[in-house]
Each structure stands twice: as C-alpha cells, then as structure tokens.
N, C-alpha and C. Protein backbone atom coordinates (compact mmCIF):
# COMPACT_ATOMS: atom_id res chain seq x y z
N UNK A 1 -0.47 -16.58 -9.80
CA UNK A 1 0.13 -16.85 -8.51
C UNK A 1 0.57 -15.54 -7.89
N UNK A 2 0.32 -15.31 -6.67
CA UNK A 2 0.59 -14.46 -6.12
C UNK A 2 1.59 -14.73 -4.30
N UNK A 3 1.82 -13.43 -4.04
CA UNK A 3 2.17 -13.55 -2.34
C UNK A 3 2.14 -12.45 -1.76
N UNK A 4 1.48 -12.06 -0.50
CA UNK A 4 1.22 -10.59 0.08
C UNK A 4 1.36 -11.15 1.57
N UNK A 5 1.23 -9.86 2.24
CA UNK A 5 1.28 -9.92 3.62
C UNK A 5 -0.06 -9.83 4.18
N UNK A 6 -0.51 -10.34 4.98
CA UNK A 6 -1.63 -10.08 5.84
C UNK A 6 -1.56 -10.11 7.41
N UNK A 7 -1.36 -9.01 7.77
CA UNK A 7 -0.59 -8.88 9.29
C UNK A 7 0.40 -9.62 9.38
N UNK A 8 0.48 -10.59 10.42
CA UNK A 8 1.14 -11.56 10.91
C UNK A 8 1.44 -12.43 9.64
N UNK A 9 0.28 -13.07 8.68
CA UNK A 9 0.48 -13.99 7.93
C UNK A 9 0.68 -13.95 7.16
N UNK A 10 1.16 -14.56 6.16
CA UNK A 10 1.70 -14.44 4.64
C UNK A 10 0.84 -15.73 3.60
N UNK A 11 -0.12 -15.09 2.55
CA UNK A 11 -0.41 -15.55 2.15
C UNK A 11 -0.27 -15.74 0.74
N UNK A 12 -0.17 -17.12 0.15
CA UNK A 12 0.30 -17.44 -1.29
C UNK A 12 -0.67 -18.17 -1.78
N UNK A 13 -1.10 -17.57 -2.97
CA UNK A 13 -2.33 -17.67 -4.01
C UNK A 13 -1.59 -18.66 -5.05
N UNK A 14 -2.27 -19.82 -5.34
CA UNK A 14 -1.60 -20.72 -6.29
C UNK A 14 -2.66 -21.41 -6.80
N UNK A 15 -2.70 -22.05 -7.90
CA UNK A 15 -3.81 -22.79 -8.60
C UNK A 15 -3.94 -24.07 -7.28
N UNK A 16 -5.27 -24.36 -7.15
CA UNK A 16 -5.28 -25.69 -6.57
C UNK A 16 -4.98 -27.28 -7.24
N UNK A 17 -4.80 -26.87 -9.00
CA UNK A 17 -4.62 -27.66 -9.54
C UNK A 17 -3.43 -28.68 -9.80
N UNK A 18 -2.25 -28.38 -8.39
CA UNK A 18 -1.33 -28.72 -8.88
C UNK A 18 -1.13 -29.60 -7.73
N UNK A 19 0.02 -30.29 -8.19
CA UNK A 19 0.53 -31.40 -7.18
C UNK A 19 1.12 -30.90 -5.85
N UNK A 20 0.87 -31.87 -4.72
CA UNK A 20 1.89 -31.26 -3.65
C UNK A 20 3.56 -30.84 -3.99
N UNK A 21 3.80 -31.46 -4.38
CA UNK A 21 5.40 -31.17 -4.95
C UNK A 21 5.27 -30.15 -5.48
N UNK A 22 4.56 -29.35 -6.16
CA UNK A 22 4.59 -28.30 -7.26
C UNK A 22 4.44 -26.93 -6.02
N UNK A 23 3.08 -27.34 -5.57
CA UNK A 23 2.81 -26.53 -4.75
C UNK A 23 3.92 -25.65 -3.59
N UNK A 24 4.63 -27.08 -3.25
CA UNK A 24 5.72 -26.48 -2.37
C UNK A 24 6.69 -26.10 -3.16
N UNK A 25 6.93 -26.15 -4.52
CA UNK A 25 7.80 -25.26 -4.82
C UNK A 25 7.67 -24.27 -5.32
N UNK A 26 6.26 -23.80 -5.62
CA UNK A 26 5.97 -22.85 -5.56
C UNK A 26 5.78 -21.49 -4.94
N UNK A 27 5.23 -22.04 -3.52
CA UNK A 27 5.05 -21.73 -2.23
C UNK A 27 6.76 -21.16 -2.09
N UNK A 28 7.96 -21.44 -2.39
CA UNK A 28 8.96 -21.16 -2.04
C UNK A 28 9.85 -20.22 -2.98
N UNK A 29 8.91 -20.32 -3.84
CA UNK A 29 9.55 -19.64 -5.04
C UNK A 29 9.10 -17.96 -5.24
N UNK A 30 7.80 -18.37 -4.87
CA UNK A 30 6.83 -17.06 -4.23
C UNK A 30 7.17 -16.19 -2.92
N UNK A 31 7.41 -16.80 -1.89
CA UNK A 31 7.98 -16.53 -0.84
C UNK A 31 9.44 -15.72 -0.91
N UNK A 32 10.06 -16.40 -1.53
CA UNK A 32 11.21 -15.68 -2.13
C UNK A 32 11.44 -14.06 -2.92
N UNK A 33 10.00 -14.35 -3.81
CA UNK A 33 9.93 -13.36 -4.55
C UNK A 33 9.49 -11.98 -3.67
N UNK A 34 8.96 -12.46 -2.67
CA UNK A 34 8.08 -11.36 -1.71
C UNK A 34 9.52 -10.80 -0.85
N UNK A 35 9.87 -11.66 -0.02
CA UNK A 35 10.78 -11.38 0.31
C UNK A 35 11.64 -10.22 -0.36
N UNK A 36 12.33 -10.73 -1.61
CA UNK A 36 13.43 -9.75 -2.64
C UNK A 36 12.35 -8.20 -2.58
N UNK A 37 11.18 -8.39 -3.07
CA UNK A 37 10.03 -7.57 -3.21
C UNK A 37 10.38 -6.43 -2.28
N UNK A 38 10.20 -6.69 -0.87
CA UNK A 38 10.12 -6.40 0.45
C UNK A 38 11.70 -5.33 1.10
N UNK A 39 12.79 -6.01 0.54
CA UNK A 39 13.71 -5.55 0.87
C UNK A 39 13.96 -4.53 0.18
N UNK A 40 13.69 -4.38 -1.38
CA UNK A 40 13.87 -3.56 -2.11
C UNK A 40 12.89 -2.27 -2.01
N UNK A 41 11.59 -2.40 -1.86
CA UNK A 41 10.85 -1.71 -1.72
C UNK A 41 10.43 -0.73 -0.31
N UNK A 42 10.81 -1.67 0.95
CA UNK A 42 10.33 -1.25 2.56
C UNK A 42 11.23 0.24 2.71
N UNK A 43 10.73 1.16 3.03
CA UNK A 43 11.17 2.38 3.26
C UNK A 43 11.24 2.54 4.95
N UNK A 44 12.79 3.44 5.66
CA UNK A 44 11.77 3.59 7.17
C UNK A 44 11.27 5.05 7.04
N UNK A 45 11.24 5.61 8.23
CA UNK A 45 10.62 6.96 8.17
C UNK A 45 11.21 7.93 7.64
N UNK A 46 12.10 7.94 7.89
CA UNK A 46 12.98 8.92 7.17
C UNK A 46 13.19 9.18 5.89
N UNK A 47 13.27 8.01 4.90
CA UNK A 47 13.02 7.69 3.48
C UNK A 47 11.70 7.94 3.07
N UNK A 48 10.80 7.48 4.38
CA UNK A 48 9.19 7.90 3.61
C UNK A 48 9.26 9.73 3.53
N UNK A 49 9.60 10.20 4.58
CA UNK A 49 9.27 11.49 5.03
C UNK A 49 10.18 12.29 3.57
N UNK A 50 11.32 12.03 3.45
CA UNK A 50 11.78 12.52 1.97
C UNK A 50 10.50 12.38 0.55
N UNK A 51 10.33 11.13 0.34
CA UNK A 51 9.91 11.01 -0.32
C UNK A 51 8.22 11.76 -0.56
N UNK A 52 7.47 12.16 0.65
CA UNK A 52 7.04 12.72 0.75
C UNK A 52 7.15 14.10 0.48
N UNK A 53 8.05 14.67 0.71
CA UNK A 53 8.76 16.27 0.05
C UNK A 53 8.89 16.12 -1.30
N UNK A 54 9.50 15.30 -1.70
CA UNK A 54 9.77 15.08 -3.34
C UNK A 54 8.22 15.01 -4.12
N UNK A 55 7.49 14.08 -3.41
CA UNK A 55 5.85 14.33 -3.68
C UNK A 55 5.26 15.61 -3.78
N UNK A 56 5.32 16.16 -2.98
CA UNK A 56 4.34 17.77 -2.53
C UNK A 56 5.31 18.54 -3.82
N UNK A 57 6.31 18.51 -3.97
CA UNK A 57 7.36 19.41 -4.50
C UNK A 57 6.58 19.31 -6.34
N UNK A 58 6.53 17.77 -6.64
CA UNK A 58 5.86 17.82 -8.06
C UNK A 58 4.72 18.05 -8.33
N UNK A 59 3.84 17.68 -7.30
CA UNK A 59 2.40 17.17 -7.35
C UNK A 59 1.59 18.35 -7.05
N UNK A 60 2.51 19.68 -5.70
CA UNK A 60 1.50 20.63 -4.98
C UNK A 60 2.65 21.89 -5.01
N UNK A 61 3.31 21.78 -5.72
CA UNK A 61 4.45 22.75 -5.70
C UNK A 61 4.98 23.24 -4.15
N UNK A 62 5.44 22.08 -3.70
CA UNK A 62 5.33 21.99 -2.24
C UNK A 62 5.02 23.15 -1.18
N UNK A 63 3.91 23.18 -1.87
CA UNK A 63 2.78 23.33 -1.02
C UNK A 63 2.23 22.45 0.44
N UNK A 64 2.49 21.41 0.40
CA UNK A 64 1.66 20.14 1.38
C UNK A 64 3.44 20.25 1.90
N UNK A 65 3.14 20.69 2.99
CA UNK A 65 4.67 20.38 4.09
C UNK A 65 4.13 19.55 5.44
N UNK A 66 4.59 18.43 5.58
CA UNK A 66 3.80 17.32 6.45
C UNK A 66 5.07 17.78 7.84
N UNK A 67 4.38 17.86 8.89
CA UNK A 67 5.59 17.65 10.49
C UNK A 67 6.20 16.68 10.03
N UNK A 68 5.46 15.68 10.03
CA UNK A 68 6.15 14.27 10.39
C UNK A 68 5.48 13.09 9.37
N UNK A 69 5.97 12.29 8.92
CA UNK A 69 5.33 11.50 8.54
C UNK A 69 6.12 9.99 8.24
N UNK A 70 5.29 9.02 9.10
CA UNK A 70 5.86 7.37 9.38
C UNK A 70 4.85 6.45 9.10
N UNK A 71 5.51 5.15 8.96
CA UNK A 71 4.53 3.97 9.47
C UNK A 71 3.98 3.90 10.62
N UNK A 72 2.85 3.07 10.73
CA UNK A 72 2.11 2.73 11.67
C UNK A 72 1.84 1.55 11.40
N UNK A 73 1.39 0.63 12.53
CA UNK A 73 0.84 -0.99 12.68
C UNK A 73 -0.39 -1.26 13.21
N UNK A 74 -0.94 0.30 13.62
CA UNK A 74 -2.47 0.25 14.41
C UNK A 74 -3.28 0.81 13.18
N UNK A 75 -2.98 0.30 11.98
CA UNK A 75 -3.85 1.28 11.15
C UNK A 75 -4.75 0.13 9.97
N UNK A 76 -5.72 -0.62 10.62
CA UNK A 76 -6.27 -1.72 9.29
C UNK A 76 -7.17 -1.78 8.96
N UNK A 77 -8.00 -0.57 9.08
CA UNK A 77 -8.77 -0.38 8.25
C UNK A 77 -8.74 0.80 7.19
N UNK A 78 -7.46 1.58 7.50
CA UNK A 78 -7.18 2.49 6.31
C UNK A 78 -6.04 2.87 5.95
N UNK A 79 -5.50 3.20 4.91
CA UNK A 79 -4.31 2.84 4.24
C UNK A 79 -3.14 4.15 4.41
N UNK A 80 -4.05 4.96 4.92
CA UNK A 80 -3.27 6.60 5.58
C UNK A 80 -4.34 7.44 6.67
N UNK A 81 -3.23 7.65 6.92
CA UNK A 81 -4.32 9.34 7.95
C UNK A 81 -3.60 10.60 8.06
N UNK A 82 -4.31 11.68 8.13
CA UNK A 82 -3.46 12.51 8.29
C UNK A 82 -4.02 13.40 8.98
N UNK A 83 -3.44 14.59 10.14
CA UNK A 83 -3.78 15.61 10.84
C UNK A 83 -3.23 16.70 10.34
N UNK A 84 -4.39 17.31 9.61
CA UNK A 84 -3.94 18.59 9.30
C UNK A 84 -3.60 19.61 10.54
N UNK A 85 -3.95 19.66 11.03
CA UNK A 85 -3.37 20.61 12.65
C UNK A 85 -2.43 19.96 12.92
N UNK A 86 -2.01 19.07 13.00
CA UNK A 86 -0.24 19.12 13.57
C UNK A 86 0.62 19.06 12.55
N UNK A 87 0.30 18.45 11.03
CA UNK A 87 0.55 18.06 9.82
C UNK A 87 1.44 16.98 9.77
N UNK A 88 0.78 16.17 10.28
CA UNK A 88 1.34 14.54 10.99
C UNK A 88 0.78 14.34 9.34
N UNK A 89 1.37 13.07 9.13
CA UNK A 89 0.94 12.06 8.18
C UNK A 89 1.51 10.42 8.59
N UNK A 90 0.34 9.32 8.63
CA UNK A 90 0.69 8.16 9.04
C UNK A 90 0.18 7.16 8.01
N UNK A 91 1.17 6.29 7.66
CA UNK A 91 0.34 5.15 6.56
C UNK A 91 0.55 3.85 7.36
N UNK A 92 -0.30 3.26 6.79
CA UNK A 92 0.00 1.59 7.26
C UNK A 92 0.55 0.93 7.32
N UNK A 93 1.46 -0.07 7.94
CA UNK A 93 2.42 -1.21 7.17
C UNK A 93 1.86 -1.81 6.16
N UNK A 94 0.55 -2.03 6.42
CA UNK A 94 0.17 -3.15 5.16
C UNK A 94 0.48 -2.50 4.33
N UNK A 95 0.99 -0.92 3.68
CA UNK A 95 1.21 -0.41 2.36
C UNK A 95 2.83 -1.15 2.15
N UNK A 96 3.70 -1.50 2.86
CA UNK A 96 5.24 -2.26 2.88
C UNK A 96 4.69 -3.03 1.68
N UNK A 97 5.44 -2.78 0.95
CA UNK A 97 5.71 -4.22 0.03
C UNK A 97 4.83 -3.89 -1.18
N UNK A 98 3.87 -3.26 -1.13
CA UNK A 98 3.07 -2.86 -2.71
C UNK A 98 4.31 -1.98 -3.76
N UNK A 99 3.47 -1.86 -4.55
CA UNK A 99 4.11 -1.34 -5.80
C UNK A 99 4.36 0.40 -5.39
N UNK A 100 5.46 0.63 -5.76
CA UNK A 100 5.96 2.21 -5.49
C UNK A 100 4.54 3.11 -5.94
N UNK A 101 3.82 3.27 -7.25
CA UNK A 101 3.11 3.77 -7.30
C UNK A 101 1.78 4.17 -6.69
N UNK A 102 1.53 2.80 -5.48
CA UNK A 102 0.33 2.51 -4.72
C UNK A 102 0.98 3.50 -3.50
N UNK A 103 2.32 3.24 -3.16
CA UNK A 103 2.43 3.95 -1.98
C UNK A 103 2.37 5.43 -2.18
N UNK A 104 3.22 5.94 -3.45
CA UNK A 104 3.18 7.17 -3.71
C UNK A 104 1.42 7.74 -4.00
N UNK A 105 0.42 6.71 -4.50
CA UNK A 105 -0.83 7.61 -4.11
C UNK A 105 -1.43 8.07 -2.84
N UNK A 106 -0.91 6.75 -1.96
CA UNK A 106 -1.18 7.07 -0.58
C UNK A 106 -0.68 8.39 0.20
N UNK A 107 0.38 8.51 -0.07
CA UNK A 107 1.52 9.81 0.55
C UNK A 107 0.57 11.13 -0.28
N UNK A 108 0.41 10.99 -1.48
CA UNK A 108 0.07 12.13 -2.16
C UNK A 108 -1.30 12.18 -1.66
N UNK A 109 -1.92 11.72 -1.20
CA UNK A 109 -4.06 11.73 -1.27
C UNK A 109 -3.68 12.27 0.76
N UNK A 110 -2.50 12.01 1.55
CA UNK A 110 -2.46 12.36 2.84
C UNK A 110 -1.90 13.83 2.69
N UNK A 111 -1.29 14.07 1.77
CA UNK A 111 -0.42 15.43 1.54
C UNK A 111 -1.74 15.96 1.16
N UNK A 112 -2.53 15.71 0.34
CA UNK A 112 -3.41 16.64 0.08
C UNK A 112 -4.55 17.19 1.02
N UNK A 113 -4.45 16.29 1.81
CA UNK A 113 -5.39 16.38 3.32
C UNK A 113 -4.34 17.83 3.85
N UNK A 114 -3.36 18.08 4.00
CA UNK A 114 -2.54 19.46 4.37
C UNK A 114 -3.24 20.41 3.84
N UNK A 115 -3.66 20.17 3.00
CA UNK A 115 -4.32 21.47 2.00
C UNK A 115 -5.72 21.87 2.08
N UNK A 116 -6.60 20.18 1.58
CA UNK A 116 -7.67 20.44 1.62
C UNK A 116 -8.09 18.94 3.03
N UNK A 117 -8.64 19.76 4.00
CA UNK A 117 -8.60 18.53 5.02
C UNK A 117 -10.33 17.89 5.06
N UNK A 118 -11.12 17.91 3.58
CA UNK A 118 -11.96 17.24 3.90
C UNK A 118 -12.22 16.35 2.33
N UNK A 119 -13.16 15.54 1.84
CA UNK A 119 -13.14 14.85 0.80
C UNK A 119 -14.35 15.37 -0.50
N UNK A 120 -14.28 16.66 -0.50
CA UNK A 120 -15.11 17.83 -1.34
C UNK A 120 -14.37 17.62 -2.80
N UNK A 121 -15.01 18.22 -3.91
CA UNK A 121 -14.63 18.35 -4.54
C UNK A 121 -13.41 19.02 -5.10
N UNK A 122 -12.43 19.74 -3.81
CA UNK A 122 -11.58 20.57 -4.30
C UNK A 122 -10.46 19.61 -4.03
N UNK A 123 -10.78 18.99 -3.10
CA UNK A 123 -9.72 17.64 -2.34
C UNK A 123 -9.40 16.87 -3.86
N UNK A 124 -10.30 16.29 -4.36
CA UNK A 124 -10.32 15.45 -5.34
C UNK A 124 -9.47 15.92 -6.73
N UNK A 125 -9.89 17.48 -6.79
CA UNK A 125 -8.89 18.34 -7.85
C UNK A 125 -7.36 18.19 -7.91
N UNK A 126 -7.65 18.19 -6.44
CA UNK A 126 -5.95 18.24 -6.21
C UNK A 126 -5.12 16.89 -6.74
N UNK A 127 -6.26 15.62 -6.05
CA UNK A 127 -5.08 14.46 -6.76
C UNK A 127 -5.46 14.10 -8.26
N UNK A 128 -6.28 14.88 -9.06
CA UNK A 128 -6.04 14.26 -10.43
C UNK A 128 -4.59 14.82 -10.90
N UNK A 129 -4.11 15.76 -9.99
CA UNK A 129 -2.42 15.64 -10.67
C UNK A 129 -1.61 14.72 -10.66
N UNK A 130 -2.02 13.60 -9.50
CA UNK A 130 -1.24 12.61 -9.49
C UNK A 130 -1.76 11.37 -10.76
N UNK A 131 -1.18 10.95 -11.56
CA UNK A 131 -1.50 10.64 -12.76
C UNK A 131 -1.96 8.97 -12.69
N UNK A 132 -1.25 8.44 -11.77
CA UNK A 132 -1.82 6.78 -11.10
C UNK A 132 -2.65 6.97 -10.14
N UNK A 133 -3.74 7.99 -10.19
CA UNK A 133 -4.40 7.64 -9.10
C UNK A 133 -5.90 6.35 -9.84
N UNK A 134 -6.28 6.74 -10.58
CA UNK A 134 -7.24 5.02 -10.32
C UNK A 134 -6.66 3.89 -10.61
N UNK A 135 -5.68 3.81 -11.02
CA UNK A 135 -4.88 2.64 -10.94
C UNK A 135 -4.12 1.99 -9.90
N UNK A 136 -4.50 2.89 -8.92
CA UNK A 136 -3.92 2.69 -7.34
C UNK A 136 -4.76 2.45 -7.07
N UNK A 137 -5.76 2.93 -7.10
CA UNK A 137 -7.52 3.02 -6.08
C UNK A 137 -7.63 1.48 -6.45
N UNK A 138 -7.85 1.45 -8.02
CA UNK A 138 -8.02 -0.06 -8.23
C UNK A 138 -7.08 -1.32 -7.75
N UNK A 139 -5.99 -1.07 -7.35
CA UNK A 139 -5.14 -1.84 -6.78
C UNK A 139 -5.61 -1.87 -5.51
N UNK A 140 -6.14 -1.20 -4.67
CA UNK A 140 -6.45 -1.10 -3.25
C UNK A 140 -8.00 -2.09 -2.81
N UNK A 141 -8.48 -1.52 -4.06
CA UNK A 141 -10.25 -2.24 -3.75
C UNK A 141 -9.45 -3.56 -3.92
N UNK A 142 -8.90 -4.09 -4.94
CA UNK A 142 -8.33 -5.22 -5.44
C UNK A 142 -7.95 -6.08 -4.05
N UNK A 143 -7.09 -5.73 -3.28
CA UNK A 143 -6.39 -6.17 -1.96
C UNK A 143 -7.54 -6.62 -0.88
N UNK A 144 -8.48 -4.97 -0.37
CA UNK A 144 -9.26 -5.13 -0.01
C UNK A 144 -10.88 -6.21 -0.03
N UNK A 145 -10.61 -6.42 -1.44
CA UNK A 145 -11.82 -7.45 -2.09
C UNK A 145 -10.95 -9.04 -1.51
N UNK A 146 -9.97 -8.78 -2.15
CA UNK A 146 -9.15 -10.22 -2.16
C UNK A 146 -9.12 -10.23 -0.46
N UNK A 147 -9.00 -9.74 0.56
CA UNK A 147 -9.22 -9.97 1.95
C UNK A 147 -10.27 -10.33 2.40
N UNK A 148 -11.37 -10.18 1.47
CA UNK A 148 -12.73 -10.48 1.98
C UNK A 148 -13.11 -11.80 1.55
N UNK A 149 -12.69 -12.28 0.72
CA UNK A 149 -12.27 -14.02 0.34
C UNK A 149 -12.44 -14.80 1.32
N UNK A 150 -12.80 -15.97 1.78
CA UNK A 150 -12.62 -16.93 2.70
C UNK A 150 -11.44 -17.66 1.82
N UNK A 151 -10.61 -17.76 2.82
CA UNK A 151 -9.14 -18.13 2.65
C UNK A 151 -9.21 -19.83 3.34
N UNK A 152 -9.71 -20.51 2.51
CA UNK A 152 -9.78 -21.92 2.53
C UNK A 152 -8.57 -22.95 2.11
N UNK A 153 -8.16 -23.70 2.86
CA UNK A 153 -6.76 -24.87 2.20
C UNK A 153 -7.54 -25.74 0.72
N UNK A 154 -6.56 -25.12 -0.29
CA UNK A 154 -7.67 -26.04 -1.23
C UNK A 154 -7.62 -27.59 -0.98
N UNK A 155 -8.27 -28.07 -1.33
CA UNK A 155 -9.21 -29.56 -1.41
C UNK A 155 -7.81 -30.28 -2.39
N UNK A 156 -7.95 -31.41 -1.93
CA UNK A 156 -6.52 -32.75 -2.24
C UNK A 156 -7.75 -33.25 -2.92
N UNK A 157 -6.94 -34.03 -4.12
CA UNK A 157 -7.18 -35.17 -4.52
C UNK A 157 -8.62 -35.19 -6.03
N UNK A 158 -8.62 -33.42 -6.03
CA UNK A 158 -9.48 -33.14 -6.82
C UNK A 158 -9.38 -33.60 -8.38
C-alpha cells in the first residue's frame, strides 16, 4: 500500500482485494501517513538553498555555489534544472514529499551541473561521490514507471 502526490491528485495504491470498509480505512490511514510524511519532510527555499550548501560542502568541497535555488510547479517532466550561467538551481514540487535521500540526489546531480554543465563522462564522476545515487535513480524510474500505469477504480465484487 502506498500514497503519493500527483499534481493536483493524490493517489492511494491498495490491494483491490479488500472490502469497501477496509478500503476506506485504509484510504485514511494512508492519507494520514502522507500527510505526517509531507509536513515533516516539505522544505521552503530557504531550507532547500542551505541544504544545498551543506551538499556542495561534502560532496564538491563546495565547490558547486548555486545563486539561487527553489521549488518550482512548471517543472513535469524533470525532476531539476539548472543554469549554470546564472547558477540558478530549480527542482520540482513533485520531489515534496519523497524520501530525503531522493531529494538530496536531485540537489547534488543540479550542483554538479555548476561544475560540469553537460552529461559527459566527467559529469557522471562527479556524482559517484554521492553514495545513493542508483538507489535514487531507481526510486525515480520507479515513480515515473508507476505514472505510466493506467490508473483504473478497481472492479467490485471480484
């Protein structure tokens, strides 16, 4: 069982095998959990933009010094961007609410765009310092796969 955000909607993954009663308390129990999830985890800019320094500082011997760096809501088909000429860095909302380590690959793979601003082999050097990076990547295809799902009401009475 699961619960994530999808823009606007919030969707909760539950066996179809269960009763309506179950379901809705599930549905609420999940909801809940996202929620607690959400509050604890949602950073605003200012918290990201630290945390970003604290990144570059371990990861690039802060090296990667970003202008600025915030959320964005115009961003769904990719999970960061970054301008090395102004040394903007922008991530997605949809990153709100994942696991600290997913966001911290994101911040670290945009910090490294400061450095190396294309996807060469030297780019790639840089984030095997970050030590969760395919375990993030794989969390991301994961999301991304699971969005590509047809998101159907399961079937009553099965």
């Amino acid at each position: 069982m699961s619960a994530y955000r999808e823009g606007d909607r919030t969707v909760v993954l539950i066996p179809a095998r269960m009763s309506e009663a179950e379901e809705q308390r599930w549905v609420t129990v999940m909801l809940d959990k996202l929620a607690a999830q959400e509050s604890k985890r949602v950073l605003g800019d200012t918290e990201l933009s630290e945390r970003a320094g604290r990144l570059s500082e371990l990861y690039f011997a802060g090296r990667a010094r970003p202008a600025s760096v915030r959320w964005v809501t115009n961003q769904n088909t990719r999970w960061g961007s970054c301008t090395p000429a102004e040394g903007s860095i922008r991530l997605s909302h949809r990153l709100q609410g994942m696991p600290e380590y997913v966001v911290d690959y994101v911040l670290v793979h945009e910090l490294a765009h400061l450095l190396v601003p294309g996807h060469g082999a030297d780019f790639w050097r840089l984030l095997e310092a970050y030590p969760r990076t395919e375990r993030a990547r794989g969390y991301l295809e994961g999301v991304v796969a699971a969005d590509r799902l047809p998101h159907l009401p399961a079937a009553r009475g099965e």
